[in-house]
Protein backbone atom coordinates (compact mmCIF):
# COMPACT_ATOMS: atom_id res chain seq x y z
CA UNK A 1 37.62 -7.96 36.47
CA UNK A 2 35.76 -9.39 39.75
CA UNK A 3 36.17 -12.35 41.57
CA UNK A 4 32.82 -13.20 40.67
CA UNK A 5 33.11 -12.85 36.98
CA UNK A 6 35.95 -15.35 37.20
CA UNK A 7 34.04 -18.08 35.80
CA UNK A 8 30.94 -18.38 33.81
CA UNK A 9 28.20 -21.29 33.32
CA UNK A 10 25.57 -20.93 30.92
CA UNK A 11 22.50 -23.93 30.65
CA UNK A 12 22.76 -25.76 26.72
CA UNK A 13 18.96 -24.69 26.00
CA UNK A 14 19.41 -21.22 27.36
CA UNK A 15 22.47 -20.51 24.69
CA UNK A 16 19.93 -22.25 22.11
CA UNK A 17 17.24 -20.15 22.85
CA UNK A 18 19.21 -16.84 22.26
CA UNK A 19 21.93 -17.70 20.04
CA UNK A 20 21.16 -14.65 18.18
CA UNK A 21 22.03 -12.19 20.69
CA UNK A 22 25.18 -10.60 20.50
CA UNK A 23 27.91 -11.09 23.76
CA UNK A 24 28.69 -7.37 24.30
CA UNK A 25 32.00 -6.06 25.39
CA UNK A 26 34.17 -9.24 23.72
CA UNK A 27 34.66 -8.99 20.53
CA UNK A 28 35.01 -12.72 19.78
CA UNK A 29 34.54 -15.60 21.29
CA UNK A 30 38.42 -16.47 22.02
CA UNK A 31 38.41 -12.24 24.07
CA UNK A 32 35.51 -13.85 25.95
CA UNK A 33 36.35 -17.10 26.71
CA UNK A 34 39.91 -15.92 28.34
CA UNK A 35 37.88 -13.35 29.90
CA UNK A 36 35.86 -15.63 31.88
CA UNK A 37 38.55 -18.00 31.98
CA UNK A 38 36.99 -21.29 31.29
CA UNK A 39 33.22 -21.74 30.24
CA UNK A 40 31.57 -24.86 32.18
CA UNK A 41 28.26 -25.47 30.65
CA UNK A 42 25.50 -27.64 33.24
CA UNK A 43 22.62 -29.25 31.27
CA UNK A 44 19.61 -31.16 31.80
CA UNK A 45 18.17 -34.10 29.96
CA UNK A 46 18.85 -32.22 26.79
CA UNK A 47 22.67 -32.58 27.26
CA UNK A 48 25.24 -35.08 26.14
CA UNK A 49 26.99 -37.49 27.54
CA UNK A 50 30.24 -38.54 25.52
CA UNK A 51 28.87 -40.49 22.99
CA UNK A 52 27.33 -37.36 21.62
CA UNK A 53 29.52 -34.88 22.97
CA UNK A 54 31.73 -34.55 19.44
CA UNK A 55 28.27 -33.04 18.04
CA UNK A 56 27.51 -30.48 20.55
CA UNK A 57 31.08 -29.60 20.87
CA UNK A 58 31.15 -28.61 17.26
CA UNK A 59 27.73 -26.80 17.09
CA UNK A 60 29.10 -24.72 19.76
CA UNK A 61 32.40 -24.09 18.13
CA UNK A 62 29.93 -23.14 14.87
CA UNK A 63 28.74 -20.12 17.50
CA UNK A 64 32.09 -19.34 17.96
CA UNK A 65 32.65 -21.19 21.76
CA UNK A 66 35.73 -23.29 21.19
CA UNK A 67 34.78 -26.02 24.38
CA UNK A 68 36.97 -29.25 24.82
CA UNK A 69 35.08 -32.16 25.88
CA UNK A 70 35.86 -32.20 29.74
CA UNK A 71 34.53 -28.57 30.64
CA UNK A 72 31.11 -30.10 30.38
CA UNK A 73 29.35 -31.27 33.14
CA UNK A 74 26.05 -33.55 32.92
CA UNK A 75 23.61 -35.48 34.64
CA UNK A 76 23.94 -38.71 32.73
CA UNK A 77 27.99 -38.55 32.90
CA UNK A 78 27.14 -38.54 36.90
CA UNK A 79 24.76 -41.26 36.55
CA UNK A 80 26.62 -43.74 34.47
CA UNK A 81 29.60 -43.26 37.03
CA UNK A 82 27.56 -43.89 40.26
CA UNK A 83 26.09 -47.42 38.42
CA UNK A 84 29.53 -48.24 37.60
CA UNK A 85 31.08 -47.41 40.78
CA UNK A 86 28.20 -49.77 42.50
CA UNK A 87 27.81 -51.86 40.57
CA UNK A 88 24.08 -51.17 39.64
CA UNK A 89 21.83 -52.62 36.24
CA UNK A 90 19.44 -49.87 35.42
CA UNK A 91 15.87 -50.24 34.37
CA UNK A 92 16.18 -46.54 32.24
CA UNK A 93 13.09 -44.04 32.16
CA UNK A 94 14.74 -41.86 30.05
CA UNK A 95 14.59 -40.28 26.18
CA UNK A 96 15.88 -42.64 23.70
CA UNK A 97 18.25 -39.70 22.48
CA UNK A 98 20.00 -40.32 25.93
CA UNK A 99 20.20 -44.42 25.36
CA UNK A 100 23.75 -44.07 24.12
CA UNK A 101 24.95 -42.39 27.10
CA UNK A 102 24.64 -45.63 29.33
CA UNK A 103 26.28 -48.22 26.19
CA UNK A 104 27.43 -50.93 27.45
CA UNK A 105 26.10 -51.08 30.67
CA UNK A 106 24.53 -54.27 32.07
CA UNK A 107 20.30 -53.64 32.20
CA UNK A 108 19.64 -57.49 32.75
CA UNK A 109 17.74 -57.66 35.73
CA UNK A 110 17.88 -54.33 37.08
CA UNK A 111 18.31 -53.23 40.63
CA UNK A 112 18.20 -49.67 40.00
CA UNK A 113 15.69 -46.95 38.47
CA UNK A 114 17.01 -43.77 36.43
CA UNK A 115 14.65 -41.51 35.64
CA UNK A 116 15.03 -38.36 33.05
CA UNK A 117 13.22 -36.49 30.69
CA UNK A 118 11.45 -38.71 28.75
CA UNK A 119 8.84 -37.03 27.33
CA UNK A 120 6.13 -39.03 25.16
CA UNK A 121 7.97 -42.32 26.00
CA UNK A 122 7.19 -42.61 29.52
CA UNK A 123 3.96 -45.08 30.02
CA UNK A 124 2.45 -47.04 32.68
CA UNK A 125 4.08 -50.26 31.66
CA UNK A 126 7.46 -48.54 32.30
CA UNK A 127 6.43 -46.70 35.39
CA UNK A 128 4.84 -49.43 37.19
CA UNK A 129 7.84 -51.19 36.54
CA UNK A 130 9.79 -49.18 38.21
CA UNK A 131 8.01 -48.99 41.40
CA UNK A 132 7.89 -52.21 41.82
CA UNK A 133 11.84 -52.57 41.71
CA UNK A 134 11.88 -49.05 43.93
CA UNK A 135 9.38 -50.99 46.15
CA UNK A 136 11.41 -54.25 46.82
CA UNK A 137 14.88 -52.14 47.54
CA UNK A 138 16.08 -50.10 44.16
CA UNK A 139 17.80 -46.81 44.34
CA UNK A 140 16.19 -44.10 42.27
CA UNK A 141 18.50 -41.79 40.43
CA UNK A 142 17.18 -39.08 39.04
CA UNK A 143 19.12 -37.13 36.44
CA UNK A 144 16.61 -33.76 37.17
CA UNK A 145 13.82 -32.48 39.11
CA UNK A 146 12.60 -29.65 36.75
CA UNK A 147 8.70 -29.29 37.04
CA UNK A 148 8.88 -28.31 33.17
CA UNK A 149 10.56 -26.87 30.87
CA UNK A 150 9.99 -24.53 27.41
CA UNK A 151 8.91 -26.33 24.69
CA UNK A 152 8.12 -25.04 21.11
CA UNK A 153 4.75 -25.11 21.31
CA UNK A 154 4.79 -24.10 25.34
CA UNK A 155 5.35 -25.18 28.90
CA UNK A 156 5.70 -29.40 29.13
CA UNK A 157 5.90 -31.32 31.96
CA UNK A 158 9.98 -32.18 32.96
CA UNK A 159 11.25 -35.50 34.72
CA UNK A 160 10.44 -33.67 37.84
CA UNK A 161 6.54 -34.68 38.24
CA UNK A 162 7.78 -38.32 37.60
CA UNK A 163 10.09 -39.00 39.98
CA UNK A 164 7.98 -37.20 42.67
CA UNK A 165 5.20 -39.58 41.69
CA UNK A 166 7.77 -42.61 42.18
CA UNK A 167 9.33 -40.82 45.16
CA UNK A 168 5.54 -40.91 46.69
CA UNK A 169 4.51 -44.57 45.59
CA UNK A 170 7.35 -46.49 46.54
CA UNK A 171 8.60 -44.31 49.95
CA UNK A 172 11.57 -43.50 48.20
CA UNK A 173 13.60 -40.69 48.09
CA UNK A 174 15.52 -39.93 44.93
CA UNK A 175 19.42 -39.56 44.36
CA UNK A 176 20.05 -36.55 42.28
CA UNK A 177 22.42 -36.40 39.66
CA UNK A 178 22.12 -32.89 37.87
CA UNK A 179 20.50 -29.49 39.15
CA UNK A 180 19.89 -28.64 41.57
CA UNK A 181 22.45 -31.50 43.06
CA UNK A 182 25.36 -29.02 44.81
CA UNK A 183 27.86 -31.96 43.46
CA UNK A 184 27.36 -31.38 40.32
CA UNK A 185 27.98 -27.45 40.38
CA UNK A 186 30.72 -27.94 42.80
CA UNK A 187 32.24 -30.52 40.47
CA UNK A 188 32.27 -28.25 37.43
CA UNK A 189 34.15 -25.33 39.57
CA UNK A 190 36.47 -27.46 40.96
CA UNK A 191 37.44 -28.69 37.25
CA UNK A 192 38.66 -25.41 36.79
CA UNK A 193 40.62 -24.40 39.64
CA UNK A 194 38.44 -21.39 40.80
CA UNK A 195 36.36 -20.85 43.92
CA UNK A 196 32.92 -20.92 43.77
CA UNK A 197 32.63 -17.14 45.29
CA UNK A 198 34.27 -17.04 41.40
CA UNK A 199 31.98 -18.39 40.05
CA UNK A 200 28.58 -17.31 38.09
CA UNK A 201 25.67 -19.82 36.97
CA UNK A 202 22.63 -17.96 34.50
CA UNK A 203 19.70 -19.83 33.58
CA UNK A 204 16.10 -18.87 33.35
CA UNK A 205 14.97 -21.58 35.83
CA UNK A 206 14.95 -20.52 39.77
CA UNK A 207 15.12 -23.65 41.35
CA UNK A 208 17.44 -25.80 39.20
CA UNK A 209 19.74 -22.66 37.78
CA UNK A 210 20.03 -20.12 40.41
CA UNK A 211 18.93 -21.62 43.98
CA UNK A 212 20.73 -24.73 42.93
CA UNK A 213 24.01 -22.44 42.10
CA UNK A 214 23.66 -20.34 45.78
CA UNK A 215 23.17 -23.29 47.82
CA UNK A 216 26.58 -24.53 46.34
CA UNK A 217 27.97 -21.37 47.09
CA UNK A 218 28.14 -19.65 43.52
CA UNK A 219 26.65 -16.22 42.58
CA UNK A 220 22.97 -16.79 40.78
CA UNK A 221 21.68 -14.56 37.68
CA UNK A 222 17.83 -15.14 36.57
CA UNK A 223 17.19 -14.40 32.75
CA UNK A 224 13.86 -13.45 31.72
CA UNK A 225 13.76 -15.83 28.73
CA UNK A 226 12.79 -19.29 27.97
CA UNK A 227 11.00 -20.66 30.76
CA UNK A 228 11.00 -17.57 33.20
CA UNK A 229 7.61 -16.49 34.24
CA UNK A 230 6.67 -13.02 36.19
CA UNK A 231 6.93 -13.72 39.74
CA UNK A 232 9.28 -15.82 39.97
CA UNK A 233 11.87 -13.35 41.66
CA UNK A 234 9.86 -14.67 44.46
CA UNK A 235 11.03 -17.62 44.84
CA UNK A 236 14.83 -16.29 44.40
CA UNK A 237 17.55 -17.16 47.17
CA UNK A 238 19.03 -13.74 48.90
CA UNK A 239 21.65 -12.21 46.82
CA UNK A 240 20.46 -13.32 43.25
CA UNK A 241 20.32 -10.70 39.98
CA UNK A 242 17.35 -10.86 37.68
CA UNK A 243 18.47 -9.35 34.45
CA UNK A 244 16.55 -9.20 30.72
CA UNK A 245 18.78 -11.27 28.89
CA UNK A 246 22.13 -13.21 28.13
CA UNK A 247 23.63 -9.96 27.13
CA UNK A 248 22.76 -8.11 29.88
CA UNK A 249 23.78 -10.61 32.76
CA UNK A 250 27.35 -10.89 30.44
CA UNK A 251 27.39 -7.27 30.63
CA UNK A 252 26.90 -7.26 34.51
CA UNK A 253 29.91 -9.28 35.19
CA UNK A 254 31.76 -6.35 34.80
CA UNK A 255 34.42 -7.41 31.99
């Protein structure tokens, strides 16, 4: 086996999206989880925090991907730690889905602005809001930049738009929590003892998946699924695969 099929990472919505395909070359889950050694999975705004991690732990054990709770990785995990650690009340911009991921916390007069995919809930009430506490001092902490993502019914606008709009108004430049952010990829490698030269990220989205993964030093796969459209092997970093599928990039690790 290479070095760089050491270690896995595979995006939440990109294992929804072709849960159907077959892993070739394992023929269970268990051969190809100690194959890879340890599967790290880094989500957006879709992902769970622990409040709802028991859920997604078990739908992905029903797809035969036995994952404890600590080998995931996401952006609200991040955020709630760097409020905590500073001591920040957040005004939250984010789905109601992901309210239960910051329980707990103080939002009484907030000094700080997180921002995620929210979808139909954001508004201008909420948005002005926030640039008037990013205008008087407030970090911004963004839990994405994605310009969109896939959507059933097509391509729909991501946090990414927002917080450049905020960014823009208030003069402010916002703190990343999730991809691109190098910490958080570097984080998830580190959990598991490997290098990132060991490691492999696959998504479908250039900027967030597979620039974010080469800038922090891992090895970057496109998939031409979900929210890949042609030409976007333009905008690839140096040294980057673009393969069909799930199956196929699996099958290019070599196992």
């Amino acid at each position: 086996m290479s070095a760089s099929a050491s270690l896995g990472v595979l995006q939440q919505d990109a294992i929804d999206r072709v849960r159907g395909e077959a892993w070739p070359q394992a023929r269970d889950a268990d051969e190809l989880h100690d194959a890879l050694l340890l599967l790290g999975f880094l989500t957006v705004t879709e992902a769970a925090s622990e409040p709802r991690w028991p859920a997604l732990l078990q739908a992905l054990a029903g797809r035969g991907l036995d994952i404890a709770a600590e080998e995931l990785f996401t952006p609200t995990a991040a955020a709630r730690g760097a409020l905590l650690e500073r001591g920040l009340r957040p005004l939250l911009l984010i789905h109601p889905d992901l309210m239960p991921d910051f329980a707990g916390l103080d939002t009484d007069a907030p000094n700080a602005v997180v921002v995620g995919d929210a979808g139909e809930h954001f508004g201008y009430a909420g948005l002005n809001r926030a640039f008037r506490l990013l205008h008087a001092g407030a970090p911004l902490l963004a839990l994405g930049r994605n310009r969109y993502f896939q959507d059933a019914d097509g391509l729909s606008l991501d946090a990414g738009p927002f917080v450049a709009a905020l960014e823009y108004a208030a003069g402010v430049t916002a703190e990343l929590m999730g991809k691109p952010a190098p910490a958080l990829f570097t984080a998830a490698v580190r959990s598991t003892g490997c290098r990132p030269t060991e490691a492999v990220m696959i998504g479908d989205d250039v900027e967030s998946d597979v620039n974010g993964a080469v800038t922090a030093g891992l090895r970057g796969v496109l998939v031409r699924t979900g929210k890949y459209r042609a030409g976007d092997e333009q905008r690839l970093a140096s040294g980057t695969d673009v393969v069909d599928d799930i199956g196929a990039a699996v099958a290019g690790l070599g196992l």
